[in-house]
Protein backbone atom coordinates (compact mmCIF):
# COMPACT_ATOMS: atom_id res chain seq x y z
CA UNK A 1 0.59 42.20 13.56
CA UNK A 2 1.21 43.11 17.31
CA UNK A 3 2.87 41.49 19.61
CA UNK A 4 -0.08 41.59 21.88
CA UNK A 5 -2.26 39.71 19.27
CA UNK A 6 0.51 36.72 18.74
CA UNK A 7 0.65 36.24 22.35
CA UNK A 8 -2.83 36.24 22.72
CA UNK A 9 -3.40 33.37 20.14
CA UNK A 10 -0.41 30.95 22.01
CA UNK A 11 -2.39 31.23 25.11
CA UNK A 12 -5.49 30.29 23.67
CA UNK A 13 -6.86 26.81 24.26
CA UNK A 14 -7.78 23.99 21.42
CA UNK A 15 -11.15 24.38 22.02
CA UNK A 16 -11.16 27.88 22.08
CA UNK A 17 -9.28 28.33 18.60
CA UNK A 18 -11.77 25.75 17.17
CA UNK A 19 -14.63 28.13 18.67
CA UNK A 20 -13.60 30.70 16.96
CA UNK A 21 -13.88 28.83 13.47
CA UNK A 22 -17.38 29.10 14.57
CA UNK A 23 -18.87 32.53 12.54
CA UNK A 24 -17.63 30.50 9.54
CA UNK A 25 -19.69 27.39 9.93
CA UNK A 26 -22.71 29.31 11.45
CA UNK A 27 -24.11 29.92 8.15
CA UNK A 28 -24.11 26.64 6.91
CA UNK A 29 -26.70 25.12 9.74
CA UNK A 30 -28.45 23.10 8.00
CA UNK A 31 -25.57 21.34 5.51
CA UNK A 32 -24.60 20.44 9.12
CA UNK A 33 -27.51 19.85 10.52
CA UNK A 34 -27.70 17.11 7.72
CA UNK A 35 -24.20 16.06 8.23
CA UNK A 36 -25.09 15.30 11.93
CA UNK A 37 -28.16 13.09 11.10
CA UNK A 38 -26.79 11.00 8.73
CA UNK A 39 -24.12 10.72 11.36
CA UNK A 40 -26.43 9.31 13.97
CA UNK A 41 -27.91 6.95 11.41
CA UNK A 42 -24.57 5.42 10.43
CA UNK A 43 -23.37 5.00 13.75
CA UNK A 44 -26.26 3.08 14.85
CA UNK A 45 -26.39 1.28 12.07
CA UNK A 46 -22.79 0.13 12.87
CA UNK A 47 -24.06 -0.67 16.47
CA UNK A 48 -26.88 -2.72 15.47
CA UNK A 49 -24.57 -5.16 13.49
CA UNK A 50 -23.44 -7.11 16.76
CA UNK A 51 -26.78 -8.08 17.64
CA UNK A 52 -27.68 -9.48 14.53
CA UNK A 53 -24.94 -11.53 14.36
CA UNK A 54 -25.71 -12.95 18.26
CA UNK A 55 -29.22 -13.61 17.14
CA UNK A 56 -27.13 -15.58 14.18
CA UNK A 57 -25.41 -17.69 16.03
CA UNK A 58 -27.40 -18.08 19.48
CA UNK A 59 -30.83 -19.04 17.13
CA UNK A 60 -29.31 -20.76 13.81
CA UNK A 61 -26.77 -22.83 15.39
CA UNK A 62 -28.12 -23.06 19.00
CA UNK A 63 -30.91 -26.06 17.66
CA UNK A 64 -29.79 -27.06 13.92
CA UNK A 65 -32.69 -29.64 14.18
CA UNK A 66 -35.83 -27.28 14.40
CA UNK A 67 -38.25 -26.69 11.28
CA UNK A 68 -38.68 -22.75 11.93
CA UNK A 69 -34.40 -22.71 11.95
CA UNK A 70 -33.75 -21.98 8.46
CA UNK A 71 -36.51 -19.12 8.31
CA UNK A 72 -35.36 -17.14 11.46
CA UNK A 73 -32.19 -17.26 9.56
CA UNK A 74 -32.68 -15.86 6.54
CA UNK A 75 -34.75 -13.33 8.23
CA UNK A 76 -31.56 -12.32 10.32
CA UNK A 77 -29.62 -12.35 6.75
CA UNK A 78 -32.19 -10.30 5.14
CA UNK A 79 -32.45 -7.72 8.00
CA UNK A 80 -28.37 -7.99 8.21
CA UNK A 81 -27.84 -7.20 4.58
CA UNK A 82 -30.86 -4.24 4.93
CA UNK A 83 -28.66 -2.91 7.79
CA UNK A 84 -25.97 -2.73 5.09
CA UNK A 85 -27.35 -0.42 2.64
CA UNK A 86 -28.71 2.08 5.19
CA UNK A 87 -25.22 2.27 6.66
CA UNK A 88 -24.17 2.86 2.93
CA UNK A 89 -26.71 5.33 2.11
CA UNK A 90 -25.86 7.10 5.15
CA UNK A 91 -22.20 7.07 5.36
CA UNK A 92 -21.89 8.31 1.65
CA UNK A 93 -24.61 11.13 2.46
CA UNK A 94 -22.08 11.94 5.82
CA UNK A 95 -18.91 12.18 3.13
CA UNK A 96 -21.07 14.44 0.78
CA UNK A 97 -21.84 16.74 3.25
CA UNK A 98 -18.77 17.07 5.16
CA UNK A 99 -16.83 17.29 2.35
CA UNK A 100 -18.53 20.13 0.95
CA UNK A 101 -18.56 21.91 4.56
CA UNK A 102 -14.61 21.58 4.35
CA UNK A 103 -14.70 23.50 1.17
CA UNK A 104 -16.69 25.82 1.54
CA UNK A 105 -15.00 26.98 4.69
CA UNK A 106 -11.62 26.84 3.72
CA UNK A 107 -13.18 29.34 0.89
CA UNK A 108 -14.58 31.71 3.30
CA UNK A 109 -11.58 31.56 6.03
CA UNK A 110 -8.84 31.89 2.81
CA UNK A 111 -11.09 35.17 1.50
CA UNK A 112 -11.74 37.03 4.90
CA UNK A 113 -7.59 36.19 6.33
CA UNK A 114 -7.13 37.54 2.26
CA UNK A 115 -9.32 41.09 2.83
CA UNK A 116 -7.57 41.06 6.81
CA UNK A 117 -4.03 41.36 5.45
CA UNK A 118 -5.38 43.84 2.24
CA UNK A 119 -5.66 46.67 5.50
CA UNK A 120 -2.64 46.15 7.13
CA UNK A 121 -0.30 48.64 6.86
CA UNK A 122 3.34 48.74 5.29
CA UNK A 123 4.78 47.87 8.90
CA UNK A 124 2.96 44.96 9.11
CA UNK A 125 4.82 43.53 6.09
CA UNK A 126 8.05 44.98 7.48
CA UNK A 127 7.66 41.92 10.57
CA UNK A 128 6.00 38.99 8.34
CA UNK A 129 7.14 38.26 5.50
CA UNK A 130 4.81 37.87 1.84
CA UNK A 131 6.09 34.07 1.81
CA UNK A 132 4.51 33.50 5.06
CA UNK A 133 1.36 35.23 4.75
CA UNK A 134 0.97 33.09 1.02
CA UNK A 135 1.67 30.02 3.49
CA UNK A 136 -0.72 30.76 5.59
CA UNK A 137 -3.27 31.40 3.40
CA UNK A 138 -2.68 28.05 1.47
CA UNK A 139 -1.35 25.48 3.68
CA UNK A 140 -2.95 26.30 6.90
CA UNK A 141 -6.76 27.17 5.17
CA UNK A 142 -6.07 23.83 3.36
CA UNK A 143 -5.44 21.75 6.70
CA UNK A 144 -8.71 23.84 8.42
CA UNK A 145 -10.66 22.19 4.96
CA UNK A 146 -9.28 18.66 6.57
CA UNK A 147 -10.11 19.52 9.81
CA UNK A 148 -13.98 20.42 8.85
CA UNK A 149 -14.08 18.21 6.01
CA UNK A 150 -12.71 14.67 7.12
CA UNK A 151 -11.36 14.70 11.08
CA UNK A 152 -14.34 16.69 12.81
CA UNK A 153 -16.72 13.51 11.06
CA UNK A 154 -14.71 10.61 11.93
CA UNK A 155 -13.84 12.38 15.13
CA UNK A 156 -17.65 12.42 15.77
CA UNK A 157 -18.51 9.44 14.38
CA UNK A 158 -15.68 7.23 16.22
CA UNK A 159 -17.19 8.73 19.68
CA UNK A 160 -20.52 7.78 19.07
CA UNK A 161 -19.56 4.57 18.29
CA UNK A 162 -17.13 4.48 21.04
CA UNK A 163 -20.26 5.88 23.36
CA UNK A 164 -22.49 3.30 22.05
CA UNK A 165 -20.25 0.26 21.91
CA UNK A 166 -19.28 1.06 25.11
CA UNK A 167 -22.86 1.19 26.78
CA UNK A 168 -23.65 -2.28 24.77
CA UNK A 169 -20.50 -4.22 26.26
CA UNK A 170 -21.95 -3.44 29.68
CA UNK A 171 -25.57 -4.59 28.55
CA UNK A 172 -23.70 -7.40 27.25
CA UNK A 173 -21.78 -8.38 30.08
CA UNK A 174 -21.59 -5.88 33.08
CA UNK A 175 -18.90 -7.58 34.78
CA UNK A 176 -16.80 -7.87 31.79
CA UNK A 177 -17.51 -4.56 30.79
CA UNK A 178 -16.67 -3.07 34.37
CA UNK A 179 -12.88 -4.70 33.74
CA UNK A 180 -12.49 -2.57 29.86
CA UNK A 181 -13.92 0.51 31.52
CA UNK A 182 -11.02 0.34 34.45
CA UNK A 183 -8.45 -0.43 31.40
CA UNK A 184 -9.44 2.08 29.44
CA UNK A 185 -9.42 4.86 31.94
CA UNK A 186 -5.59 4.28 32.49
CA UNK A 187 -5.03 4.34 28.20
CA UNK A 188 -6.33 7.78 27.63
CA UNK A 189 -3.64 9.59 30.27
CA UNK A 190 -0.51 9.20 27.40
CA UNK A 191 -2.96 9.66 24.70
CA UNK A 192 -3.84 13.22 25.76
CA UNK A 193 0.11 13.73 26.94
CA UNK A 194 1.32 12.67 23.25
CA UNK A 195 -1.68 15.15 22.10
CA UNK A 196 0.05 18.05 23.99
CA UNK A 197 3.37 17.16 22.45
CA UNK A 198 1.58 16.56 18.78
CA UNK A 199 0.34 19.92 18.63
CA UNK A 200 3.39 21.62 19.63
CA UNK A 201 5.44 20.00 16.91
CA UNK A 202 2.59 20.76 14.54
CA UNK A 203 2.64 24.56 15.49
CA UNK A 204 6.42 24.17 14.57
CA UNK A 205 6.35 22.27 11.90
CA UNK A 206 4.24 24.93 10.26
CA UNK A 207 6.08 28.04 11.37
CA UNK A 208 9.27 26.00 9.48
CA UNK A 209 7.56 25.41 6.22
CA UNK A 210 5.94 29.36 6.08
CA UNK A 211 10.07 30.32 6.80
CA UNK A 212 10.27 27.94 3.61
CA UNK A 213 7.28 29.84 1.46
CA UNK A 214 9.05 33.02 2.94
CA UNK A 215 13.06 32.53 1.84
CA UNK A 216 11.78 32.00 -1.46
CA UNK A 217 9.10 34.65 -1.90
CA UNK A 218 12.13 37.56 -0.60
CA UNK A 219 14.51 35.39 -3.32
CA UNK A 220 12.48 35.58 -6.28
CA UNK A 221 11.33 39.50 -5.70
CA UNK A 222 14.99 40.44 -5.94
CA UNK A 223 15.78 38.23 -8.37
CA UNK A 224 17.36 41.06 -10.00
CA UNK A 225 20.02 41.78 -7.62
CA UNK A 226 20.23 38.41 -6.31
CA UNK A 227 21.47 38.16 -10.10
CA UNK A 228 23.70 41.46 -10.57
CA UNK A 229 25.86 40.07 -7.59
CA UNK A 230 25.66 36.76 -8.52
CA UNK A 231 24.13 34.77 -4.71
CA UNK A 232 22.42 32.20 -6.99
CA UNK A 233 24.23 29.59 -5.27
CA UNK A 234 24.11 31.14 -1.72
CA UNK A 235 20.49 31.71 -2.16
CA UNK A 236 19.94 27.90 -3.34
CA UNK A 237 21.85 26.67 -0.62
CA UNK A 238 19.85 28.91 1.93
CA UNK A 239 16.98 27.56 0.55
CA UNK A 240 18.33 24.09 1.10
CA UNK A 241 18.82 24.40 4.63
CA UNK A 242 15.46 26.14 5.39
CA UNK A 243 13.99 22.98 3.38
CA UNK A 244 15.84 20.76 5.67
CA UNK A 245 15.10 21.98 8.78
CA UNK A 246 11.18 21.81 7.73
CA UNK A 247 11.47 18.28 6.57
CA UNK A 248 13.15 17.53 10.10
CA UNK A 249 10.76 19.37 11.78
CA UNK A 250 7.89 17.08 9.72
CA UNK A 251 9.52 14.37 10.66
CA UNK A 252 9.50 15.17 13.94
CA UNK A 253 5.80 15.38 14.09
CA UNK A 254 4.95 12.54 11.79
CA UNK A 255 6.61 9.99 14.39
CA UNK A 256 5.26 11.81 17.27
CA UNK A 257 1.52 10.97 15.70
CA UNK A 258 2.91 7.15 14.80
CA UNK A 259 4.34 6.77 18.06
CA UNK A 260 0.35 8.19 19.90
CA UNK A 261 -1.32 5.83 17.49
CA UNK A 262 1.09 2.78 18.20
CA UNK A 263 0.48 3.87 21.92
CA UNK A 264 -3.40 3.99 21.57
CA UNK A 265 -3.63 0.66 19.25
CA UNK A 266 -1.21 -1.26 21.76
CA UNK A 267 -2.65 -0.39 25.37
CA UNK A 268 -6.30 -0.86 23.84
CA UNK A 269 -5.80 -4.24 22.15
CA UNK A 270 -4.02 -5.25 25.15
CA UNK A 271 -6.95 -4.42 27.31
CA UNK A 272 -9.46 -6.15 25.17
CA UNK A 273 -7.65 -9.64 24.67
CA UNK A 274 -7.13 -9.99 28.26
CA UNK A 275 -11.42 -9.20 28.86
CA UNK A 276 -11.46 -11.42 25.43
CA UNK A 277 -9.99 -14.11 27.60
CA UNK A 278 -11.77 -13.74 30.32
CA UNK A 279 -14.99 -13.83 28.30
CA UNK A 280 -13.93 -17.49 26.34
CA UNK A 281 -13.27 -18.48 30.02
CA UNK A 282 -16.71 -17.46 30.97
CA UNK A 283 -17.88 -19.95 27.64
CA UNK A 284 -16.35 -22.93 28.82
CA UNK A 285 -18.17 -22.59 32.43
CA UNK A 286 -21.47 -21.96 31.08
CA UNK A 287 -21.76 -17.79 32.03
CA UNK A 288 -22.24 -17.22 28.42
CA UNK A 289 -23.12 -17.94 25.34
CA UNK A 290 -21.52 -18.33 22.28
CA UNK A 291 -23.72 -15.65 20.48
CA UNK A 292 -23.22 -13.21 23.96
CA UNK A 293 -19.57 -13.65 23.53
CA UNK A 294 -19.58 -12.89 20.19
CA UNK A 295 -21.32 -9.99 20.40
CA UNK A 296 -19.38 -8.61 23.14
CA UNK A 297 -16.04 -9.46 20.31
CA UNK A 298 -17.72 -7.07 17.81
CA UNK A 299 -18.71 -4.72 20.49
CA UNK A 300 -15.18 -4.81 21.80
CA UNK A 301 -13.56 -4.49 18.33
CA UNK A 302 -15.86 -1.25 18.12
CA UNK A 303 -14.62 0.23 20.90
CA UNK A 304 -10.72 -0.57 20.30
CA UNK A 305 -11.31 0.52 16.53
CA UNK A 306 -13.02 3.88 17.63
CA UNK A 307 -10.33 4.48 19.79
CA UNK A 308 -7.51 4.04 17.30
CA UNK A 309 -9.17 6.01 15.04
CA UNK A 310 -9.98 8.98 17.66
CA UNK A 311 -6.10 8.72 18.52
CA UNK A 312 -5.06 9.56 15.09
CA UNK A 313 -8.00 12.27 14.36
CA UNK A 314 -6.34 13.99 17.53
CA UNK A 315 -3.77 14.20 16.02
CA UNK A 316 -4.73 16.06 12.72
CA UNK A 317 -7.30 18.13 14.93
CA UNK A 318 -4.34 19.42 17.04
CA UNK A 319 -1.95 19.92 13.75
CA UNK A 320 -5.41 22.07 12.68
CA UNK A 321 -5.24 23.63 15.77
CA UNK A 322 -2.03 25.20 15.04
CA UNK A 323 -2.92 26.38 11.63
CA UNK A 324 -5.91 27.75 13.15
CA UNK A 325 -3.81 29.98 15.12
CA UNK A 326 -1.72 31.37 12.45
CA UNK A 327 -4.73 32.09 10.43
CA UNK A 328 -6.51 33.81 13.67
CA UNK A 329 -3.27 35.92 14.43
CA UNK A 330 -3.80 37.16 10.71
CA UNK A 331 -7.51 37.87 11.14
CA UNK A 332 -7.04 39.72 14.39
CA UNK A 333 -4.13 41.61 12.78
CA UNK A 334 -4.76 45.62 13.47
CA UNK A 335 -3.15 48.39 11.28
CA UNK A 336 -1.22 51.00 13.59
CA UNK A 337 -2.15 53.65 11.19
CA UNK A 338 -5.76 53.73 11.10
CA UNK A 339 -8.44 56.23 9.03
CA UNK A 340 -10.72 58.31 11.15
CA UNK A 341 -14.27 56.87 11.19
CA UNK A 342 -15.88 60.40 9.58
CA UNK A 343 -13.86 63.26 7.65
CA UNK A 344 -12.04 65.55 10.03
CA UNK A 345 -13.66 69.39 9.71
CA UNK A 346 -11.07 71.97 8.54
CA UNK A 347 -10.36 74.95 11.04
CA UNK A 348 -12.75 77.90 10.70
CA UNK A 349 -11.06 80.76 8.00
CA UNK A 350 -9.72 83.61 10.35
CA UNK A 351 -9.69 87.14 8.95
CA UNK A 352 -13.19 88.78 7.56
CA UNK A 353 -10.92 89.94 4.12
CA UNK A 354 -11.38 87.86 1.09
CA UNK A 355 -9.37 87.74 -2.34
CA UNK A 356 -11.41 89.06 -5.26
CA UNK A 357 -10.77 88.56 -8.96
């Protein structure tokens, strides 16, 4: 692999390394296509919760004296509990489909990286090591089958619910709304500045583990000599260290993600218990209602949920990110030593004399 190529691949962008995982979801359009619609219907099932729990409260409680009370309530319950099963129907039809998307991907990525590194030639496995190309093609394809499979669909689904939640707190309550929007604004600056620093670690944390997968491979293909001259317990105790220094390098990303998620959680909540306050406050004078208030909770708890959940889906998006690289360095991997695209012609025979038998 050149130099040129590497280089290339650190400059690219997130969104440009996830672009190029594009030719191997183009085929699938419609599995995704599917995917994406029972998306939509999940998410607004999840939105339409809140307001059935208003009309709950606002209409069954409001005036417990009135005949038509109990009937409008069970009506609510019904339509409630029908809400339910479509949300069920579609978020298990989401799973299905996603899920097999991740698969099949990781399948297709793992077999063209596979036929890439088949036409390199032998000074490409002079700079990169067997052990890290076997990495590669296992660890990283199986984090891209995470990435398509489970983050890229609660990714999606968290920011249509975060969308949507969003644009019902200010139906809700424009003024209160006005005060989350402002918070919120200020909470995503460290969550993309962790991001940065997550995906970095990640890109390390893999190189450190494919070292790993590489120390070994060059061990146990000269197990022979390593024998005849008797390094068994140098080699185990290289071995050791380049385990270490992966674990420590996991480590290191592990509480970089706990540490953007505590971040994300913490600032959020924050901002919503204050607004929270201000919105029991609004009760007690008479601005709202109970069922309003309580439907700007739910909406609220949406919206802080979603963006917990996006904050740690960031996270394994930008740890995919890195293994995306890797696996694009591979595909983009030219051999030096190339075949001509049609059979060179010989030079024409000089000399009219011939050789007879």
């Amino acid at each position: 692999m050149s130099a040129g190529a590497a280089e290339a691949g650190r400059r690219r962008g997130s969104l440009s390394i996830l672009r190029a995982l594009w030719p191997f979801l183009a085929p699938y359009r419609g599995r995704i296509a599917l995917a994406v619609g029972a998306l939509l219907v999940a998410a607004g099932a999840t939105l339409v919760v809140p307001l059935a729990f208003r009309q709950l409260i606002d209409v069954g409680f409001a005036a417990p004296g009135t005949d038509a009370v109990p009937a409008r309530v069970d009506t609510w319950f019904v339509a409630l509990f029908g809400v339910a099963v479509v949300l069920a129907l579609a978020t298990a039809l989401r799973f299905y489909s996603v899920s097999w998307l991740g698969e099949r991907v990781s399948a297709d990525l793992r077999r063209a990286v596979y036929r890439q590194v088949l036409r390199q030639d032998a000074r490409f496995f002079e700079t990169l090591k067997t052990g890290e190309v076997l990495s590669r093609l296992n660890t990283d394809t199986t984090l891209i089958q995470t990435l398509v499979g489970t983050s890229v669909s609660l990714g999606l689904r968290n920011a249509l619910l975060f969308v949507g939640a969003l644009a019902m707190l200010v139906v809700t309550s424009p003024g209160l709304a006005s005060i989350i929007v402002g918070l919120l604004l200020v909470v995503v600056l460290p969550i993309l500045v962790f991001g940065r620093r997550v995906r970095r670690l990640s890109r390390a944390s893999q190189d450190a583990l494919a070292d790993t997968s590489a120390l070994a491979g060059e061990t146990l293909g000269a197990i022979q000599t390593v024998q005849a001259y008797a390094r068994e317990p140098l080699e185990a105790q290289r071995f050791g260290a380049a385990t270490e220094s992966a674990f420590a390098s996991a480590i290191r990303r592990t509480r970089a993600r706990a540490l953007l998620t505590a971040v994300a959680i913490v600032l959020v909540f924050g901002a919503i218990v204050f607004v929270l306050w201000l919105g029991a406050r609004a009760v007690i004078d008479g601005r709202l209602t109970a069922g309003l208030l309580t439907q700007f909770i739910l909406y609220a708890a949406l919206v802080a949920g979603a963006t917990g959940a996006i904050a740690e889906v960031l996270g394994d998006v930008q740890r995919a990110v890195g293994a995306a690289e890797r696996l694009l360095e591979l595909l983009e991997a030219q051999p030096t030593i190339r075949s001509p695209a049609r059979p060179v012609p010989l030079p024409p025979r000089r000399g009219g004399a011939h050789l007879r038998l």
